[in-house]
Protein backbone atom coordinates (compact mmCIF):
# COMPACT_ATOMS: atom_id res chain seq x y z
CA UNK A 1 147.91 56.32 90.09
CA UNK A 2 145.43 57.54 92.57
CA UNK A 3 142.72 54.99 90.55
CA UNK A 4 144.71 52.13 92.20
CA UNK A 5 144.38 53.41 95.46
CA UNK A 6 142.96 50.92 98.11
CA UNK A 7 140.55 51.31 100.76
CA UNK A 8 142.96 52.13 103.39
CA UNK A 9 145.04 54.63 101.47
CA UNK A 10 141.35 56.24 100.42
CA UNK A 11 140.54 56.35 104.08
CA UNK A 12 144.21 58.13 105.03
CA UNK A 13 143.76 60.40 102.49
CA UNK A 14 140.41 61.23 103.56
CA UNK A 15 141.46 61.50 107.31
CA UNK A 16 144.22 63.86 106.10
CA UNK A 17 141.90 65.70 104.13
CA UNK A 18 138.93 65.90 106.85
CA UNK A 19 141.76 68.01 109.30
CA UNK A 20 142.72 70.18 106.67
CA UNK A 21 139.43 71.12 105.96
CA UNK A 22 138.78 71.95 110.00
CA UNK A 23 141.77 74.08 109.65
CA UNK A 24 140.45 76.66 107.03
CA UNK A 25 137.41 79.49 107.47
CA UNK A 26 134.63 77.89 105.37
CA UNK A 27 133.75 81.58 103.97
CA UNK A 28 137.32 81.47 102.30
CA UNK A 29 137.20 78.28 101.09
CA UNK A 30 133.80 78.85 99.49
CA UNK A 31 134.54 81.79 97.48
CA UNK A 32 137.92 80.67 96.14
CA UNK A 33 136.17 77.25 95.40
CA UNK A 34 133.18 79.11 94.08
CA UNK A 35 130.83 76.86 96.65
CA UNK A 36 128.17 77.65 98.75
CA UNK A 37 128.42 77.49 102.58
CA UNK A 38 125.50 77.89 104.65
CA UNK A 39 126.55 78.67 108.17
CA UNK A 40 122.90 77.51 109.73
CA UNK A 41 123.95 74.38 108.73
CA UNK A 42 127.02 74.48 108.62
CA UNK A 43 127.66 72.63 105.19
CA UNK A 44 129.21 73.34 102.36
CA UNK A 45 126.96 72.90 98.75
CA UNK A 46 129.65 71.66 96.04
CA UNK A 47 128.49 70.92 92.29
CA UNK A 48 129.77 68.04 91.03
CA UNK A 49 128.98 66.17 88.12
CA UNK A 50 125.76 68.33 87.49
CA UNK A 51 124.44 67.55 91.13
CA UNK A 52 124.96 69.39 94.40
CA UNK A 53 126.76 67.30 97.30
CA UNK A 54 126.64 68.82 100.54
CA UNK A 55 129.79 68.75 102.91
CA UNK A 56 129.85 69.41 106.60
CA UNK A 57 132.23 71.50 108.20
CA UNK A 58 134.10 70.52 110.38
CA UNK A 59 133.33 66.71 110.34
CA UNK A 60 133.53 66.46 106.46
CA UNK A 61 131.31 63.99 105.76
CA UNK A 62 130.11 64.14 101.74
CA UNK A 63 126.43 63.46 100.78
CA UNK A 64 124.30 63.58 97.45
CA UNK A 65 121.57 65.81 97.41
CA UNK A 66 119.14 62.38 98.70
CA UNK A 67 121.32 61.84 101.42
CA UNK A 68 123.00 58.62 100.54
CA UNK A 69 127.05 59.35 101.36
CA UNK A 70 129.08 59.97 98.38
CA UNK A 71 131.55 57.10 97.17
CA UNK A 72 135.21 57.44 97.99
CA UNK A 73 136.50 58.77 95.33
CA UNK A 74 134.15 61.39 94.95
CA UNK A 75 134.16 62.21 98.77
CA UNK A 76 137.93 62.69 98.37
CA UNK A 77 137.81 64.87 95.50
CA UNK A 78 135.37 67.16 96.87
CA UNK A 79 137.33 67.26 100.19
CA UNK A 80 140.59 68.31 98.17
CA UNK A 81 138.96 70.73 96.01
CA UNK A 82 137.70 72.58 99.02
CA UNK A 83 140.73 72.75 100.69
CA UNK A 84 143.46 73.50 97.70
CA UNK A 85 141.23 75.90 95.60
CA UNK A 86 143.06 78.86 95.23
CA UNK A 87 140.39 80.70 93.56
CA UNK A 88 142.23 81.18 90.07
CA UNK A 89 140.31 81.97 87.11
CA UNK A 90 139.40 79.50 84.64
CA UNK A 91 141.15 80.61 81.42
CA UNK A 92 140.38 77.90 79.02
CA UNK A 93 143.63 77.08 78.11
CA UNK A 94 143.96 73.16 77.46
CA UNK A 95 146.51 71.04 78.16
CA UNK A 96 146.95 67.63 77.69
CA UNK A 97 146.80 64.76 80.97
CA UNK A 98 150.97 64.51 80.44
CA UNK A 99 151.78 68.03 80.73
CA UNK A 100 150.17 67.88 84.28
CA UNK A 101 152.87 68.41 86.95
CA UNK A 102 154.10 65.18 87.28
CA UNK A 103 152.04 63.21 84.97
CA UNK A 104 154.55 62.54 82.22
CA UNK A 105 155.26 58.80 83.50
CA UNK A 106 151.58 58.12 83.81
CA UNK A 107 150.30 58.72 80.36
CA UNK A 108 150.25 55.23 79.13
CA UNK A 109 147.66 54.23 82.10
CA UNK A 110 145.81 57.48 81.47
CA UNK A 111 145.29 56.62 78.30
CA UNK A 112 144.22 52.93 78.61
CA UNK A 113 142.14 53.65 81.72
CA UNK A 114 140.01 56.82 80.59
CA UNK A 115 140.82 57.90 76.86
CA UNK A 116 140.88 53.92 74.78
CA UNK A 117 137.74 52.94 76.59
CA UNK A 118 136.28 56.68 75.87
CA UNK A 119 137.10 56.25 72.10
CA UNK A 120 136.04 52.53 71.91
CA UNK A 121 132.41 53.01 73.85
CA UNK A 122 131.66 56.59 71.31
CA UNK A 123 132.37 54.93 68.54
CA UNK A 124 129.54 55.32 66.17
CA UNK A 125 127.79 57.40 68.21
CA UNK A 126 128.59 61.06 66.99
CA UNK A 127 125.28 62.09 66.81
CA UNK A 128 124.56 61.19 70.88
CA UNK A 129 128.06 62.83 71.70
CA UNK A 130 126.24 65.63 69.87
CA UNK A 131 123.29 65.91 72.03
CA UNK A 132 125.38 65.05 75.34
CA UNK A 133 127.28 68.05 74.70
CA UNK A 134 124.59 70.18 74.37
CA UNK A 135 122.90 68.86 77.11
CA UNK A 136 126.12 69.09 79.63
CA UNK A 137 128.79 70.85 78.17
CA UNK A 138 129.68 74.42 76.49
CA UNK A 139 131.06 74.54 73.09
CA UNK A 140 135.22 75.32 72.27
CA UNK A 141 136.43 76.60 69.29
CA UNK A 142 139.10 73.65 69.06
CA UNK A 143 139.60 71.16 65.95
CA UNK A 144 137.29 68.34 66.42
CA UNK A 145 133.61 66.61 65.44
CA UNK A 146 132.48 67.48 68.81
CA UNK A 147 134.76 69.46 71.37
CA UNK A 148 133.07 70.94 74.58
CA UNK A 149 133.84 71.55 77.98
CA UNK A 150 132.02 69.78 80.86
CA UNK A 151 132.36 71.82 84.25
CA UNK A 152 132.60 68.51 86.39
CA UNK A 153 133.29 71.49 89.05
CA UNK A 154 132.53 75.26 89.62
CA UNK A 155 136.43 75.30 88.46
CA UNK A 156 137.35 72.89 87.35
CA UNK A 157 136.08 72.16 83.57
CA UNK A 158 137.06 68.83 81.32
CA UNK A 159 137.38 69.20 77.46
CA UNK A 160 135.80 66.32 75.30
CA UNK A 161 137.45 66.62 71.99
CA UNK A 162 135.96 63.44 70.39
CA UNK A 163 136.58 62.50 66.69
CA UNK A 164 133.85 59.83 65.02
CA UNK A 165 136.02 57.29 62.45
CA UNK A 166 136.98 57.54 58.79
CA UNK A 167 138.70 55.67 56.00
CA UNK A 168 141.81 56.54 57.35
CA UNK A 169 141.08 56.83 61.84
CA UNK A 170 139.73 54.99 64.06
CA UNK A 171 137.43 57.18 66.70
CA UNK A 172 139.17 58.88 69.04
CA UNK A 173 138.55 60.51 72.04
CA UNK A 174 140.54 62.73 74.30
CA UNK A 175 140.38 64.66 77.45
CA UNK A 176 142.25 68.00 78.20
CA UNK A 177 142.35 70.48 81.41
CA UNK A 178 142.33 73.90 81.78
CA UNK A 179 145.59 75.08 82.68
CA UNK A 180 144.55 76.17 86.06
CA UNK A 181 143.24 72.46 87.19
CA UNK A 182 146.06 72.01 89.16
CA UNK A 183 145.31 74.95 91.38
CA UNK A 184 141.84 73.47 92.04
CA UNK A 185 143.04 69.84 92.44
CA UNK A 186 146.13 67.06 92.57
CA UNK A 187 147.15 65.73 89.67
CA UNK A 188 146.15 62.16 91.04
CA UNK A 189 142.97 63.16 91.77
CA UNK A 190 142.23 64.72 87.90
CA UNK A 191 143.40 61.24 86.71
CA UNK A 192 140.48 59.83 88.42
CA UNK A 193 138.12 62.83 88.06
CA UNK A 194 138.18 62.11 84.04
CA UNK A 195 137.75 58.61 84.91
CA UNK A 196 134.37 59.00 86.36
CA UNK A 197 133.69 61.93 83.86
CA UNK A 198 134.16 59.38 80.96
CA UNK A 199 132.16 56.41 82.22
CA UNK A 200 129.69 59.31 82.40
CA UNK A 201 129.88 60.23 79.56
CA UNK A 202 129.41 56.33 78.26
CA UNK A 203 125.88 55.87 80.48
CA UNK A 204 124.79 59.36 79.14
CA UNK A 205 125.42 58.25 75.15
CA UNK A 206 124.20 54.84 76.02
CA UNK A 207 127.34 53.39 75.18
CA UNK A 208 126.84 51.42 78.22
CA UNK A 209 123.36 49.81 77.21
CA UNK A 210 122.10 52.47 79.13
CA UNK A 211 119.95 55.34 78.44
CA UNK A 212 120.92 58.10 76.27
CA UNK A 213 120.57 59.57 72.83
């Protein structure tokens, strides 16, 4: 899975990623991303996670909105989104991590890597799941104590379907993808998008013993 990757994999991919990007007119890449791309300087302006990171064209290089470069991971999903959004619309339409193309086999570290420790850390905390959704996310009429989608990207939105414990279930928590995601983005690369979306999630409840509701 693409959360294993190492350093020089990341860097490959990056590389690979950086000359597709210098391939492509930024104008059509912005409006089938649904970006921003200011020609004066030559950058596109990507939401991610709530904050705008701006990416240079051609170089590619990936900063937050203070200037500090954005981590790998992030840099790389950014760069891939640019470059593979095919400007579908978002139809919210869930499906589950497995029924990604080519996901089926890689389930079983989905689940222990971004769905256990999502279901352990919210764990008594329905009413701060409450407020983080209606701080970040949009409601969906779905089964479930709190279910709302996060748009992590301009297209690319993550659905939080969290149920708190009862006499007979533990808390569980789950995350699903519009059925367009994989028009936007790898199916690698939305392993480790809900990744950082759920340890996210976990500083903004303060499951973490950070802040939050």
């Amino acid at each position: 899975m693409a959360i294993d990757h190492s350093s020089q994999e990341l860097r490959e991919a990056r590389r690979k990623a950086v000359r597709e990007l210098g391939l492509l007119d930024p104008s059509w890449m912005a409006s089938r991303s649904g970006t921003f791309y200011s020609y004066p300087r030559r950058s596109f302006f990507v939401p991610f996670f709530g904050e705008a990171y701006a990416v240079t064209y051609p170089e590619g290089a990936v900063a937050r909105e203070d200037g500090t470069p954005a981590g790998a991971r992030e840099a790389l999903i950014i760069l891939h989104y640019l470059v593979r959004a095919d400007g579908s619309r978002v139809r919210d339409q869930w499906v589950a991590y497995r029924d990604l193309p080519g996901a089926r086999y890689h389930e079983p570290a989905f689940v222990a890597e971004v769905e256990r420790p999502l279901s352990l850390g919210l764990a008594g905390r329905l009413e701060a799941v409450r407020k983080w959704a209606e701080r970040r996310a949009r409601p969906v009429d779905v089964p479930g104590d709190v279910a709302a989608a996060w748009d992590v990207l301009p297209r690319v939105p993550l659905l939080l379907v969290f149920n708190e414990a009862d006499e007979e279930f533990p808390a569980s928590a789950r995350i699903f993808f519009d059925v367009t995601a994989p028009n936007y983005l790898p199916t690698e690369d939305l392993s480790v998008l809900a990744e950082l979306a759920a340890l996210r999630i976990l500083e903004e409840t303060g499951a973490l013993g950070g802040g939050g509701s």
